[in-house]
C-alpha atoms as a PDB file:
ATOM      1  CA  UNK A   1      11.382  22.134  12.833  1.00  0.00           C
ATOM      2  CA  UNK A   2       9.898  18.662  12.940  1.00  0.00           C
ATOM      3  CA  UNK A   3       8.562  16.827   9.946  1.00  0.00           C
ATOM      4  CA  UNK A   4       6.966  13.899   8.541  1.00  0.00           C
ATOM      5  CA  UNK A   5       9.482  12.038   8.716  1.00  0.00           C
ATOM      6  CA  UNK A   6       9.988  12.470  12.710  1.00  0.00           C
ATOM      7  CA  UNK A   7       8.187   9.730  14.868  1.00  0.00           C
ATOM      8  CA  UNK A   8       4.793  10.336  15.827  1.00  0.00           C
ATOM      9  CA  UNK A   9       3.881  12.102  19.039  1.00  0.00           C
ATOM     10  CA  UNK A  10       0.139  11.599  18.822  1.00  0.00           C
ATOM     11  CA  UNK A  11      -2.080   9.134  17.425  1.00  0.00           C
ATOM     12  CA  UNK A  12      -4.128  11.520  15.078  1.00  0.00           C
ATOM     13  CA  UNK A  13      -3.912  14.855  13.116  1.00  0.00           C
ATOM     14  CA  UNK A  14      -6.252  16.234  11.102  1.00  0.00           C
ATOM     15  CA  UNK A  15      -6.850  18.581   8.685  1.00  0.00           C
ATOM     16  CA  UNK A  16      -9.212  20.950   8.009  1.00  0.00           C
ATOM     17  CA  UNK A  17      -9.232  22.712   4.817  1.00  0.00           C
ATOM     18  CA  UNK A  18     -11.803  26.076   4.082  1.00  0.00           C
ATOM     19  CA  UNK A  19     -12.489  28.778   2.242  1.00  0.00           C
ATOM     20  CA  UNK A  20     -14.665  31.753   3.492  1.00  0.00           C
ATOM     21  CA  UNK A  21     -17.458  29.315   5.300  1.00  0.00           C
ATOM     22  CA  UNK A  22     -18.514  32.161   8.036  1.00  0.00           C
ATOM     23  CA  UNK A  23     -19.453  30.392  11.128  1.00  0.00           C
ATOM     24  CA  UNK A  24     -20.229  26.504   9.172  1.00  0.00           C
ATOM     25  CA  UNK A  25     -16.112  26.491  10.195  1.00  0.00           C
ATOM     26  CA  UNK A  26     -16.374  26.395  13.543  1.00  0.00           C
ATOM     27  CA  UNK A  27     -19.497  24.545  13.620  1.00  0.00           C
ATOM     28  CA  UNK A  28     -17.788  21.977  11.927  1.00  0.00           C
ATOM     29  CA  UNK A  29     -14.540  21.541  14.248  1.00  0.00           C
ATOM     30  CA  UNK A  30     -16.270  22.066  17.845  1.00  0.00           C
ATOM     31  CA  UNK A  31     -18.467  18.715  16.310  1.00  0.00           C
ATOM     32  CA  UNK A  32     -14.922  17.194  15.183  1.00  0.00           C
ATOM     33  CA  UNK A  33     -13.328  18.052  18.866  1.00  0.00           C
ATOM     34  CA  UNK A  34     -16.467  16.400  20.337  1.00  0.00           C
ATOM     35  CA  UNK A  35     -15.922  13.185  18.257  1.00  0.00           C
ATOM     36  CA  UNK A  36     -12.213  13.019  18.628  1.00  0.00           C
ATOM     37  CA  UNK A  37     -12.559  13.473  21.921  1.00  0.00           C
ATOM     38  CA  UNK A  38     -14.601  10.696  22.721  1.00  0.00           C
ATOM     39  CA  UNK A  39     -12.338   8.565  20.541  1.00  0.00           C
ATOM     40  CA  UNK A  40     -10.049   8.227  23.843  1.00  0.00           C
ATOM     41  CA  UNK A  41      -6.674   8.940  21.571  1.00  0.00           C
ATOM     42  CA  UNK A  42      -4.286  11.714  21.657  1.00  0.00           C
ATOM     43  CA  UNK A  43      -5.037  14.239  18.602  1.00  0.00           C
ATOM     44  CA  UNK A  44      -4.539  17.290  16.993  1.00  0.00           C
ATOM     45  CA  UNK A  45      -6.596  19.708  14.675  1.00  0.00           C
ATOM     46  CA  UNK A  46      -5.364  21.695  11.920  1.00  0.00           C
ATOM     47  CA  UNK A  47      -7.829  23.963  10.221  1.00  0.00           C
ATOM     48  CA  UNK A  48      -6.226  25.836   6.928  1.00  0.00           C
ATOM     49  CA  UNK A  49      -7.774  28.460   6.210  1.00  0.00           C
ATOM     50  CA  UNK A  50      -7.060  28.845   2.125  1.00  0.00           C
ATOM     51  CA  UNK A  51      -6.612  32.760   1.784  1.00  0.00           C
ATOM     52  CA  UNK A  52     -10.307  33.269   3.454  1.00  0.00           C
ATOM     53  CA  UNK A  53     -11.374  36.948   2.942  1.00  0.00           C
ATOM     54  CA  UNK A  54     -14.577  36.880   5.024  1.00  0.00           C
ATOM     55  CA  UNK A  55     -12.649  36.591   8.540  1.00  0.00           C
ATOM     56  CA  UNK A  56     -13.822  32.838   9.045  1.00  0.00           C
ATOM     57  CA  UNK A  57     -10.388  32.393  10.618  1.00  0.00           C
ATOM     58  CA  UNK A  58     -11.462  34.477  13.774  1.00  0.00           C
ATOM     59  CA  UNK A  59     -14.685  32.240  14.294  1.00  0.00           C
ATOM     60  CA  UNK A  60     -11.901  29.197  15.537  1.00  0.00           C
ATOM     61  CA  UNK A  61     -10.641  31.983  19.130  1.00  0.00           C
ATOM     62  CA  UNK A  62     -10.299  30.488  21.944  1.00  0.00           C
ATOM     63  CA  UNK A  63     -10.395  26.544  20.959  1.00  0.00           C
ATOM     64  CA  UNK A  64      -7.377  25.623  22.928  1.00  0.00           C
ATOM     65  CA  UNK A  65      -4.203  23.661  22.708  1.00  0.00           C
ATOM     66  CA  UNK A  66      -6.085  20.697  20.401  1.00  0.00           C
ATOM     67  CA  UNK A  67      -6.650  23.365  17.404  1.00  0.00           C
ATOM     68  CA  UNK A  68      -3.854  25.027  15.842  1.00  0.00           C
ATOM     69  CA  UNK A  69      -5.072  27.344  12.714  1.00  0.00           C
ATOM     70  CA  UNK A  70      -3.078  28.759   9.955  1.00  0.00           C
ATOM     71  CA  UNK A  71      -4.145  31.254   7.571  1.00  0.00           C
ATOM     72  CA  UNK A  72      -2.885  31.284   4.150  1.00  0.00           C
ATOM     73  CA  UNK A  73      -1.921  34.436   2.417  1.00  0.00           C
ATOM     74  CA  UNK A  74      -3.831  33.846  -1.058  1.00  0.00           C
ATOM     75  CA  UNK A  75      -6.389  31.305  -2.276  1.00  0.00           C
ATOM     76  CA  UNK A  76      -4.093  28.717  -4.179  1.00  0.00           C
ATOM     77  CA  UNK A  77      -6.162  25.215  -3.674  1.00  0.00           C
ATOM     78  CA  UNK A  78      -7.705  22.419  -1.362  1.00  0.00           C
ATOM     79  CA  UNK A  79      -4.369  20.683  -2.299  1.00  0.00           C
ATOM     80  CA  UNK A  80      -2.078  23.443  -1.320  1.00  0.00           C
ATOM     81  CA  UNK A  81      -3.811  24.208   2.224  1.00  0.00           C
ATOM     82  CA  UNK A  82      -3.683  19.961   2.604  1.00  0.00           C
ATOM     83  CA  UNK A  83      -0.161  19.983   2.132  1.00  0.00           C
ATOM     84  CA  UNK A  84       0.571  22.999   4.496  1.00  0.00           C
ATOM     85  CA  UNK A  85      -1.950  21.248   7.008  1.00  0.00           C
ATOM     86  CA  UNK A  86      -0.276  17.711   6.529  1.00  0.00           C
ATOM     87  CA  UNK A  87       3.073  19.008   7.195  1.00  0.00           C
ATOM     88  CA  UNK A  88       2.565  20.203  10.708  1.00  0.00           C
ATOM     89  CA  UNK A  89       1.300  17.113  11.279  1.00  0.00           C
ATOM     90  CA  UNK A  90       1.885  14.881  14.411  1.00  0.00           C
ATOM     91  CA  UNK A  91      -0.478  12.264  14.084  1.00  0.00           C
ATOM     92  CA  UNK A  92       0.846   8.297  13.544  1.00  0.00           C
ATOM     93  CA  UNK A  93      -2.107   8.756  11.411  1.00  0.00           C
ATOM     94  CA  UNK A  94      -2.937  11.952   9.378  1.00  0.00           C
ATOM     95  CA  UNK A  95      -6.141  12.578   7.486  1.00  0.00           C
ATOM     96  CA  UNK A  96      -8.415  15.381   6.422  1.00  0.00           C
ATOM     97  CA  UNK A  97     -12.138  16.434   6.140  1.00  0.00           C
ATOM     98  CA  UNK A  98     -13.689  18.946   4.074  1.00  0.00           C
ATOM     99  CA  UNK A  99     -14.530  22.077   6.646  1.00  0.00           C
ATOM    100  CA  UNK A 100     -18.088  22.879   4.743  1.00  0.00           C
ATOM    101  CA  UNK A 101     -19.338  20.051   7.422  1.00  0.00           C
ATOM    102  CA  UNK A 102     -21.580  18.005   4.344  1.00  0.00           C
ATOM    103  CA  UNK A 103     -19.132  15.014   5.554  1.00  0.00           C
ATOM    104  CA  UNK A 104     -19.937  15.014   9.449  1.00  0.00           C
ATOM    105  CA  UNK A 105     -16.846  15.226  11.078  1.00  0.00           C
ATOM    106  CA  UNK A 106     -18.180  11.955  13.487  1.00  0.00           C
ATOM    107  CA  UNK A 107     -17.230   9.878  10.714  1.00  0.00           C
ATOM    108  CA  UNK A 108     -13.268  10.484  11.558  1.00  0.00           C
ATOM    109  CA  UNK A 109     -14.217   8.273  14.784  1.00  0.00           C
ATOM    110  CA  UNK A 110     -14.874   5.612  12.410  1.00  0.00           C
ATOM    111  CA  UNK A 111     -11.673   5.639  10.088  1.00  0.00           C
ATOM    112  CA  UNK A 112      -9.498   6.062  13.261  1.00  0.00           C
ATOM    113  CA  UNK A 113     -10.915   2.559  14.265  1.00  0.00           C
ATOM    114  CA  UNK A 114     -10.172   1.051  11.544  1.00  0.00           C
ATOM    115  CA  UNK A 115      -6.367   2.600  10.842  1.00  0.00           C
ATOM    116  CA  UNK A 116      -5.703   1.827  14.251  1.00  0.00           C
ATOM    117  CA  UNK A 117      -6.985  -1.262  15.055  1.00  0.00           C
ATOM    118  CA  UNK A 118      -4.127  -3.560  16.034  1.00  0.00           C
ATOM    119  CA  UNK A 119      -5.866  -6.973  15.594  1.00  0.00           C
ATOM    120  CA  UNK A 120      -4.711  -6.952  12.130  1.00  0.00           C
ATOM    121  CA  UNK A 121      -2.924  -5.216   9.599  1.00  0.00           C
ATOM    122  CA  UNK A 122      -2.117  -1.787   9.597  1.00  0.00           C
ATOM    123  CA  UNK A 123      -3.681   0.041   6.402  1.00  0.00           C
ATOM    124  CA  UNK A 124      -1.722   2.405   5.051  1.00  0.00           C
ATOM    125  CA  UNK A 125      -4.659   4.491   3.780  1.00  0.00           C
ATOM    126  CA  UNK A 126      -8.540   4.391   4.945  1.00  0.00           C
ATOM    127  CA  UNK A 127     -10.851   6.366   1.877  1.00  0.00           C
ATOM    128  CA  UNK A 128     -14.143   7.409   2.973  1.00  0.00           C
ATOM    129  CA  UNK A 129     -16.071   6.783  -0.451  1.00  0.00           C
ATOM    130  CA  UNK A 130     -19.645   7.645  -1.678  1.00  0.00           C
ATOM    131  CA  UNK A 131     -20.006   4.664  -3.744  1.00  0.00           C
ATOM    132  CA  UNK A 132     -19.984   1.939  -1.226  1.00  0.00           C
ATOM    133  CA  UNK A 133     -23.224   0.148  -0.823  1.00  0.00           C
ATOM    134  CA  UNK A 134     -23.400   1.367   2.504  1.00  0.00           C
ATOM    135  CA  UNK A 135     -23.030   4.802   1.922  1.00  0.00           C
ATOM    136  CA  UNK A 136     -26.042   7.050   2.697  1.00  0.00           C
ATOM    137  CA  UNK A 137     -25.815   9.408   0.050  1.00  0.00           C
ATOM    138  CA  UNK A 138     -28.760  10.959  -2.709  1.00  0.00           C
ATOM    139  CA  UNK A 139     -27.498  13.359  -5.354  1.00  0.00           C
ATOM    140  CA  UNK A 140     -29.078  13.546  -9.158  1.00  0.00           C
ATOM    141  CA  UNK A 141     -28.630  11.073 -12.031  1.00  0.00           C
ATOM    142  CA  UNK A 142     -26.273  13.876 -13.704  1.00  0.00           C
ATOM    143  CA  UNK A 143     -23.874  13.867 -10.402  1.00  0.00           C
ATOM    144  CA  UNK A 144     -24.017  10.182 -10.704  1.00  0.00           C
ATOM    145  CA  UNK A 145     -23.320   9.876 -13.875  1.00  0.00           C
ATOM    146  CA  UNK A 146     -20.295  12.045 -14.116  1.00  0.00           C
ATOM    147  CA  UNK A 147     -18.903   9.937 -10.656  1.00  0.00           C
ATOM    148  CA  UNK A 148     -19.245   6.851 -12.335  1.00  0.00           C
ATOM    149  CA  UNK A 149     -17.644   8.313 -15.806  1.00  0.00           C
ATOM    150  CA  UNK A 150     -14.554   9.949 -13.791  1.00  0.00           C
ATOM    151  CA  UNK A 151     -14.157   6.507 -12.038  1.00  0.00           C
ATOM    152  CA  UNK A 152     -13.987   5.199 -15.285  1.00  0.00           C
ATOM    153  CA  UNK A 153     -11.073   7.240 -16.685  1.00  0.00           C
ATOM    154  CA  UNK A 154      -9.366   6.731 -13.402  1.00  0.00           C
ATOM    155  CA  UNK A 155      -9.518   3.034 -14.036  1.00  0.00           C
ATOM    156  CA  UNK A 156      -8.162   3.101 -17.865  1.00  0.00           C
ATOM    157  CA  UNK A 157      -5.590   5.847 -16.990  1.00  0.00           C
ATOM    158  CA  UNK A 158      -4.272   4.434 -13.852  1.00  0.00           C
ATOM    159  CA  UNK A 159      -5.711   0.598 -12.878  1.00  0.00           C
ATOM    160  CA  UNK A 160      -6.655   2.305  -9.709  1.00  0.00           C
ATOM    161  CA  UNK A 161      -9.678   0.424  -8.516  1.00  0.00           C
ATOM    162  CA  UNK A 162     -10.611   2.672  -5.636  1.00  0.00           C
ATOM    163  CA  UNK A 163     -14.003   3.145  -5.759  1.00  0.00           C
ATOM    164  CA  UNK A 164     -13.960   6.866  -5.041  1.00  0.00           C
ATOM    165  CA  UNK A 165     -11.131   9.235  -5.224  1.00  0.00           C
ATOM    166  CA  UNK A 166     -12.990  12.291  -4.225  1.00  0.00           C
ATOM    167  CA  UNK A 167     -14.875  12.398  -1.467  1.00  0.00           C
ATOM    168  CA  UNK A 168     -12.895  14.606   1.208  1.00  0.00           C
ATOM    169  CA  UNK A 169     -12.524  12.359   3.707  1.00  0.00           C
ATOM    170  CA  UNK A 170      -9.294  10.406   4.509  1.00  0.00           C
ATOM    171  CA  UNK A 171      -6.946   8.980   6.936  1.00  0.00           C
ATOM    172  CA  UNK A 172      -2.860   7.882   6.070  1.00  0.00           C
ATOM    173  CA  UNK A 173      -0.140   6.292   7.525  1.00  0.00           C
ATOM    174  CA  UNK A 174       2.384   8.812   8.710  1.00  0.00           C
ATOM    175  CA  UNK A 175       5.260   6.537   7.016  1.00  0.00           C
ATOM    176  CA  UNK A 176       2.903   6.744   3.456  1.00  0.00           C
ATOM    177  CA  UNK A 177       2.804  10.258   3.787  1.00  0.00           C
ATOM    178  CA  UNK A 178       6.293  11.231   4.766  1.00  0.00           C
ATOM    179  CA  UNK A 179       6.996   8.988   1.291  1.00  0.00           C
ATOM    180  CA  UNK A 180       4.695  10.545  -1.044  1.00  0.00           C
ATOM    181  CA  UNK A 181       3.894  14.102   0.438  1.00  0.00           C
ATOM    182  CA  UNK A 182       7.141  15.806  -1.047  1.00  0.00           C
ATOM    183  CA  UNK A 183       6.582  13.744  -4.500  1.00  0.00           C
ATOM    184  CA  UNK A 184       3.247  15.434  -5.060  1.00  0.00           C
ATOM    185  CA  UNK A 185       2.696  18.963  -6.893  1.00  0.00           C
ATOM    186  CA  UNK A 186      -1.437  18.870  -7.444  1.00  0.00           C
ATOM    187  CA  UNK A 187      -2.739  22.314  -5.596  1.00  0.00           C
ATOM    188  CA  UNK A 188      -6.630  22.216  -6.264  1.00  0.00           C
ATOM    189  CA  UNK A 189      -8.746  19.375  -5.994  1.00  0.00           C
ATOM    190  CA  UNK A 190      -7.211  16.548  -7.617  1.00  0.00           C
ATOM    191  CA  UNK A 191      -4.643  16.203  -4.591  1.00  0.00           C
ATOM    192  CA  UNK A 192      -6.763  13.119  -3.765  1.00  0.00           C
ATOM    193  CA  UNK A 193      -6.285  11.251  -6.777  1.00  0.00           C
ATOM    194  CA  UNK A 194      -3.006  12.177  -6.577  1.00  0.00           C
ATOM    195  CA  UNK A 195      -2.290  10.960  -3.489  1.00  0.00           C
ATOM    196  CA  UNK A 196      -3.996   7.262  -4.058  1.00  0.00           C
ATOM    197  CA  UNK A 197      -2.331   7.125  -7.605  1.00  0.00           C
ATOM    198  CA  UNK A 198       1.133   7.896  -6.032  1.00  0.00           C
ATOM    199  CA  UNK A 199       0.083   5.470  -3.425  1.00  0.00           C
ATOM    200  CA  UNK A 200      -0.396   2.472  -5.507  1.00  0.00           C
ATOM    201  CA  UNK A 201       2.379   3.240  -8.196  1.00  0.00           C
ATOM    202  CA  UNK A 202       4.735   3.073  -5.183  1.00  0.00           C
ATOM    203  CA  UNK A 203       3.503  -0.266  -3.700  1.00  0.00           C
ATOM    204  CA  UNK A 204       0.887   1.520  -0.836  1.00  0.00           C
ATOM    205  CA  UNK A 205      -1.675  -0.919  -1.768  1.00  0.00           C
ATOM    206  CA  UNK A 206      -3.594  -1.536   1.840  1.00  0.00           C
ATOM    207  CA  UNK A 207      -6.741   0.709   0.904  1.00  0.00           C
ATOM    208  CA  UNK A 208      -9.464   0.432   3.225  1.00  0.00           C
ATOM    209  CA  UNK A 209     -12.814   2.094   1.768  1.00  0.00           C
ATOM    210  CA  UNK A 210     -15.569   3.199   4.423  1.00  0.00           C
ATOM    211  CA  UNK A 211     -19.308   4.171   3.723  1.00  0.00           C
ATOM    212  CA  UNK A 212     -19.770   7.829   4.352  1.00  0.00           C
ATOM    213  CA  UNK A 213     -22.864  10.019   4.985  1.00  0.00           C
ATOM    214  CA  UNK A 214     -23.106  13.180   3.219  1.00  0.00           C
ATOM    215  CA  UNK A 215     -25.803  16.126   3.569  1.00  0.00           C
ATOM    216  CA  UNK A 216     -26.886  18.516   1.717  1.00  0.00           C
ATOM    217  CA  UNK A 217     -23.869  18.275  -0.848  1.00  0.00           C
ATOM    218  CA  UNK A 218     -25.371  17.918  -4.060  1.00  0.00           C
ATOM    219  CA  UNK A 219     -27.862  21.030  -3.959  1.00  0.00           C
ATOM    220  CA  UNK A 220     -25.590  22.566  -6.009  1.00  0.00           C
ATOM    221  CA  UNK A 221     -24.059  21.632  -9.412  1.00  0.00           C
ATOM    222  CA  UNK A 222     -20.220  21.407 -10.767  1.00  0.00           C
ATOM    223  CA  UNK A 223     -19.181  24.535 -12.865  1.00  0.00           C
ATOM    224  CA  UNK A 224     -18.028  23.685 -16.078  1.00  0.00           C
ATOM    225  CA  UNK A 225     -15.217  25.287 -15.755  1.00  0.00           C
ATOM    226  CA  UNK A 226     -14.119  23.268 -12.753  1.00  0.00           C
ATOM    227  CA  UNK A 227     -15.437  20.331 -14.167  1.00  0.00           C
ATOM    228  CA  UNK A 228     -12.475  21.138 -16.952  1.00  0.00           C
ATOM    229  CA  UNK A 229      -9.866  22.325 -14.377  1.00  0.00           C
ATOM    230  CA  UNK A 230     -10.260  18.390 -13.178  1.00  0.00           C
ATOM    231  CA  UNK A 231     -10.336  16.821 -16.124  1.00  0.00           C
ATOM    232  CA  UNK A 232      -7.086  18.928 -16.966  1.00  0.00           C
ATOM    233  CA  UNK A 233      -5.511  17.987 -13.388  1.00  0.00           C
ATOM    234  CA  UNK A 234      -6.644  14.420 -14.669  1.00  0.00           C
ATOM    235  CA  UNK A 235      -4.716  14.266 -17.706  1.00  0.00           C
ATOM    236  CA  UNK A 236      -1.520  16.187 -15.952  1.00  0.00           C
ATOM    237  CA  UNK A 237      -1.193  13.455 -13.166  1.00  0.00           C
ATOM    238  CA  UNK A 238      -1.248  11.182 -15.684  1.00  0.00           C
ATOM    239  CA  UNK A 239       1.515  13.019 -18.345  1.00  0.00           C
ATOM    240  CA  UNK A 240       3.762  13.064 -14.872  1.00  0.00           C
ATOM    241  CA  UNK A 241       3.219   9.225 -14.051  1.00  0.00           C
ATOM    242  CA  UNK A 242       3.625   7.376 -17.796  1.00  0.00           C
ATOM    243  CA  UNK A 243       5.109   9.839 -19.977  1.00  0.00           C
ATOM    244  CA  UNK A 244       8.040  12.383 -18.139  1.00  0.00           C
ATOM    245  CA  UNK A 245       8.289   9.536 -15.239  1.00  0.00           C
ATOM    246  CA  UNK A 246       8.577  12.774 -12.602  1.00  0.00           C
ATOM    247  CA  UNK A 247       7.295  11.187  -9.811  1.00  0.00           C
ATOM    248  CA  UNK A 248       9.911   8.129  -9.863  1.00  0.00           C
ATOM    249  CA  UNK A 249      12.528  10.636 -10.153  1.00  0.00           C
ATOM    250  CA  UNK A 250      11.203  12.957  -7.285  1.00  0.00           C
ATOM    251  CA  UNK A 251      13.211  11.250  -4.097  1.00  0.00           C
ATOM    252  CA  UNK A 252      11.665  12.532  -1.202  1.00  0.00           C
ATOM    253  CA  UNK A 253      14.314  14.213   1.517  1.00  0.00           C
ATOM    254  CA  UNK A 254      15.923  11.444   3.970  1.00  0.00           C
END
């Protein structure tokens, strides 16, 4: 079975993680096939279906060769159905977009410019991020208050000085990944700090950040219980990195 660390047999993968989004799933990859398509690179899909219940897995029939789905027995976590996704992957670049479709998927086009532009050097990660200046993005004082604060603690815990961890869109280096993939454990929604703290404690440093677009994202509000389950994911990344030192002694498979 082939894996990450394997050469590259296509310039892109990526990865579409959902959870019981009815028809908004395929809606969202026939617009990412159209805009990988036009991209003029070879590419694959991978849509994850987290432990759906509602079927959402049958609206993707009949996409061809480009999409490959897989359908997870429970609902464990964005992370978890990432790292299945990210596995399979192909791509000299792999990357991921939320499958709700509030990130339109023709913003991909854009990152796989940039990680693949040979003029200079290669990045090893490209971040979409909500908080560049260029970003077209409105969501309430409360959202942007608690973005700014979790930056914040990001910062202090780590140094990291990524603008925004969280917004679900990224591309990496297939080296980076094949590296850091098998050192990470985070199964819910703080795989993507994660991944850029593992990134720059092991010396991953070339982060590109891109201005996104988002719709219709912020009509709803952050439980507080998941607001908690982050802040706890938080604190655990953390109590791995300084204190029990389990990432340095995690040595990914040769």
């Amino acid at each position: 079975m082939a894996t990450l660390r394997d050469g590259p047999t296509l310039d892109l993968t990526v990865v579409v993680p959902y959870f019981n989004l009815g028809e908004r799933i395929r809606e969202t990859v026939d617009d990412l096939l159209r805009t990988l398509r036009a991209t003029g690179r070879s590419f694959e899909v991978i849509a994850v279906s987290d432990g759906s219940t509602d079927g959402s897995e049958h609206m993707l029939a009949g996409l061809g060769d480009e999409v490959r789905t897989v359908c997870m027995p429970d609902h464990v976590g964005k992370g978890e159905a990432l790292r299945v996704g990210l596995n399979m992957g192909r791509g000299r670049f792999l990357g991921f977009i939320d499958g709700d479709g509030d990130l339109p998927p023709d913003q991909v086009a854009t990152l796989a410019a940039i990680a693949q532009d040979c003029t200079g050097t290669t990045p090893d990660i490209v971040v979409g991020t909500k908080r560049h200046p260029a970003s077209q993005v409105e969501y309430p004082p409360l959202r942007r208050l608690g973005s700014w604060g979790w930056q914040q603690l990001v910062l202090t815990l780590f140094g990291l000085r990524v603008r925004d961890t969280q917004t679900g869109l990224k591309l990496v280096r297939r080296e980076v990944l094949a590296d850091l993939l098998p050192r990470m454990v985070e199964r819910r929604f703080a795989f993507d700090l994660e991944l850029l703290v593992l990134a720059d404690r092991f010396g991953y440093r070339r982060v590109v950040e891109v201005p996104v677009r988002i719709r219709d994202r912020y009509a709803s509000t952050v439980s507080p219980r998941a607001a908690a389950g982050m802040l706890g994911d938080l604190c655990a990344i953390y109590y791995r990195l300084r204190i029990t030192r389990r990432y340095d002694r995690c040595v990914p498979n040769a």
